[in-house]
Protein backbone atom coordinates (compact mmCIF):
# COMPACT_ATOMS: atom_id res chain seq x y z
CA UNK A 1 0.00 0.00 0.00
CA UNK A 2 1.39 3.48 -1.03
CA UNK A 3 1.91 6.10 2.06
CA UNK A 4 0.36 9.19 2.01
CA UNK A 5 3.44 11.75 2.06
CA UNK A 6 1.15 14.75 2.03
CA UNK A 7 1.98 15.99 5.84
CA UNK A 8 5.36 15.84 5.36
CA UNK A 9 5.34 17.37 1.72
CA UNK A 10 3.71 20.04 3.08
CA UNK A 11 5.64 20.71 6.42
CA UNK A 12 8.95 20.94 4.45
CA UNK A 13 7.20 23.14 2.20
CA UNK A 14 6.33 25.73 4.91
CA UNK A 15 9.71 25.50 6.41
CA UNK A 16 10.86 27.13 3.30
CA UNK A 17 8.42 29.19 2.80
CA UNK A 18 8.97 30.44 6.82
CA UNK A 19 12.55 30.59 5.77
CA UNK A 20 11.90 33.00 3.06
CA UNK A 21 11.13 36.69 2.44
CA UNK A 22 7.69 37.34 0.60
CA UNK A 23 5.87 34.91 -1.77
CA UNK A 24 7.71 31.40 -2.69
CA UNK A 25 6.16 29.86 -6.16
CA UNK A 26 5.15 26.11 -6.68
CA UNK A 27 8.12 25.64 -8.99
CA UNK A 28 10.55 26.72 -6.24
CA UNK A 29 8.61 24.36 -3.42
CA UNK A 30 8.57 21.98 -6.25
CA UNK A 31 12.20 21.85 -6.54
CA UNK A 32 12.84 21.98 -3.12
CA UNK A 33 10.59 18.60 -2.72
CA UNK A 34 11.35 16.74 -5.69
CA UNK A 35 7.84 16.85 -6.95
CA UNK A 36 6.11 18.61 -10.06
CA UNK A 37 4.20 22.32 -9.29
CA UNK A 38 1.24 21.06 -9.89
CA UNK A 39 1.31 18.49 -7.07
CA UNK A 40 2.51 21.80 -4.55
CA UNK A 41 0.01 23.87 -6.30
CA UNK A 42 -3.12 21.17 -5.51
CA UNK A 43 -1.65 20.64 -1.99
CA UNK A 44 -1.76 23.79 -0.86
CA UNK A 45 -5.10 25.28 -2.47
CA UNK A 46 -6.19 22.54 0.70
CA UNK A 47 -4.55 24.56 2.95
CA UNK A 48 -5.86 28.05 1.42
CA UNK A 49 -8.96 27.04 1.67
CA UNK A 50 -8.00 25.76 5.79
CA UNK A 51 -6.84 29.73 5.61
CA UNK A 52 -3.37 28.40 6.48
CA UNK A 53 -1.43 30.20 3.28
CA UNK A 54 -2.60 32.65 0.74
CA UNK A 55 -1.59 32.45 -2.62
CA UNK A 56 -0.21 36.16 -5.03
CA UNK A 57 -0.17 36.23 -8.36
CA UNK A 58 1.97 37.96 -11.05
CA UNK A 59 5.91 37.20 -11.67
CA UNK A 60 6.76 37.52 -8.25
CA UNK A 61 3.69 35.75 -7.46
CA UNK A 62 3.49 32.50 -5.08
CA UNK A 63 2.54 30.79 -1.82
CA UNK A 64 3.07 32.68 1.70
CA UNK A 65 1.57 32.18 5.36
CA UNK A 66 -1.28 33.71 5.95
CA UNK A 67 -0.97 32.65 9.59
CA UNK A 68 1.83 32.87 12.29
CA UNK A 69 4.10 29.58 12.58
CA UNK A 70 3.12 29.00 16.23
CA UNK A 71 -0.64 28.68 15.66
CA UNK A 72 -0.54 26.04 12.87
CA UNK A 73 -0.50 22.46 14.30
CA UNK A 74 0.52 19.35 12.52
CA UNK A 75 -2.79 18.46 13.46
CA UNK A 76 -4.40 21.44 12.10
CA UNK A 77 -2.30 20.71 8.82
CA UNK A 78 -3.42 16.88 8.83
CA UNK A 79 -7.19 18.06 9.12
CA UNK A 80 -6.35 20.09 5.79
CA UNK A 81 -5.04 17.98 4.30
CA UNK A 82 -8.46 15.52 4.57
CA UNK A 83 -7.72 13.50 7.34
CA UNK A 84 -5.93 10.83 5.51
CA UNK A 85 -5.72 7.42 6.96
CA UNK A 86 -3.01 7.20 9.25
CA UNK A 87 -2.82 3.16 9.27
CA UNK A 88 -1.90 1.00 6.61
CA UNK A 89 -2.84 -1.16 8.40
CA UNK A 90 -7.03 -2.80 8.50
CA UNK A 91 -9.54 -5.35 8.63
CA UNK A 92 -9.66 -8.04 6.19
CA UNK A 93 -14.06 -6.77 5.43
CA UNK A 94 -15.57 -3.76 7.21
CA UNK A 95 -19.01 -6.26 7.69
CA UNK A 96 -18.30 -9.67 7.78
CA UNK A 97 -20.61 -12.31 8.53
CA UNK A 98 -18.39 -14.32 10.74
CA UNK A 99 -18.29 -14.09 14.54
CA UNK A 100 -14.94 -14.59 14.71
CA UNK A 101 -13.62 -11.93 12.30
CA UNK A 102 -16.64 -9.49 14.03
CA UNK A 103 -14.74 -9.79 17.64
CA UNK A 104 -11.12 -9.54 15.70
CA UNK A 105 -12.48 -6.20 14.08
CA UNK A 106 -14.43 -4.92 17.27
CA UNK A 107 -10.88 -5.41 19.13
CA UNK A 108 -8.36 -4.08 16.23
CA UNK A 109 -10.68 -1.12 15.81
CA UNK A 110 -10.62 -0.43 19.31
CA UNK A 111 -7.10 -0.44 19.35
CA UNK A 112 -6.67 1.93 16.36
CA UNK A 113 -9.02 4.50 17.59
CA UNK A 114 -6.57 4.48 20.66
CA UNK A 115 -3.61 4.47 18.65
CA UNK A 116 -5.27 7.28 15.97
CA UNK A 117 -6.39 9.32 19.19
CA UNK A 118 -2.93 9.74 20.93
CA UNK A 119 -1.54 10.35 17.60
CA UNK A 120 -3.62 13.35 17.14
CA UNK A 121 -3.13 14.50 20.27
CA UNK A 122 0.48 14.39 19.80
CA UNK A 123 0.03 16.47 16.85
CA UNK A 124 -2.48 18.74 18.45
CA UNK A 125 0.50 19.58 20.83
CA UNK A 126 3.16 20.68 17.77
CA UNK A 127 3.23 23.76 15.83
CA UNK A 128 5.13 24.98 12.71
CA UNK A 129 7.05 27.28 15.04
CA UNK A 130 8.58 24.11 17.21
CA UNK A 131 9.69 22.40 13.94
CA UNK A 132 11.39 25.70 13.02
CA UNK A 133 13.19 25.60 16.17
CA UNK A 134 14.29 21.75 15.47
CA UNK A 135 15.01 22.70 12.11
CA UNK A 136 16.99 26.11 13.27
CA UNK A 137 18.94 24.08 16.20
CA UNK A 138 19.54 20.99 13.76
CA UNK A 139 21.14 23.68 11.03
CA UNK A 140 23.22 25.72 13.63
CA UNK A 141 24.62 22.33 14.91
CA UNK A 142 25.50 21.29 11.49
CA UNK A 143 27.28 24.67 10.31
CA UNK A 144 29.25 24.48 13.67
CA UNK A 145 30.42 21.05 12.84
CA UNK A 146 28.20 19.05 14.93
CA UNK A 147 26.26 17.05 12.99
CA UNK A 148 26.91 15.53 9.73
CA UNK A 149 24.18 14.94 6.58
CA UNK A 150 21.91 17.71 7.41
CA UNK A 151 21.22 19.87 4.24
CA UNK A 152 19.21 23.11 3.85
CA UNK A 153 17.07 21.23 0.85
């Protein structure tokens, strides 16, 4: 099954965009992520209409924040994003006539609402602004010789 990258597409997008003065363009993000504009471009019209960025046209046109860092979760960002399904994971049919398989669902979907619910929570509880601290930290480290492998890209 093929992960859905979105959420972390889209958090190393704004990282660069918070990194930058004024309007970044999809071609630039694009670059920066390895992916084609108009993958950036439909990815983030979900978080324009969230009223997380804002988009300017013209040449020096492009995607900014139209919110501070420190008020954007990665929750907030997931919900965006549609709520993807965060488990690969599932059960084998959603209404099967077997007793057995009903008390193996009724337990594993018990177990990834738990699961789901601390995950959100965890996410509820991080903002754009802490990952640009990470990020900040991780790069100071790395230009004072600290860590090795960490690039600006």
């Amino acid at each position: 099954m093929k992960r859905d990258s979105r959420l972390s597409m889209v958090l190393h997008a704004l990282l660069h965009m918070a990194e930058h003065e004024g309007p970044v363009s999809s071609e630039v993000l694009a670059k920066c992520m390895s992916t084609n504009p108009v993958v950036v471009r439909r990815t983030m019209g979900l978080l324009r209409e969230a009223g997380l960025v804002r988009a300017t046209r013209g040449a020096a046109g492009g995607w900014e924040m139209a919110v501070p860092l420190g008020s954007v979760t990665l929750r907030a960002l997931h919900e965006a994003l549609g709520e993807p399904t965060v488990f690969a994971i599932g059960n084998k049919s959603e209404a099967p006539g077997c007793l057995v398989e009903q008390s193996v669902n009724a337990v594993m979907d018990e177990a990834f609402a738990a699961a789901e619910a601390l995950l959100m929570e965890r996410f509820a509880a991080v903002t754009l602004a802490d990952l640009a601290a990470e990020f900040g930290a991780r790069f100071a480290a790395h230009r004072a010789g600290g860590t090795a492998g960490i690039s600006r890209g």
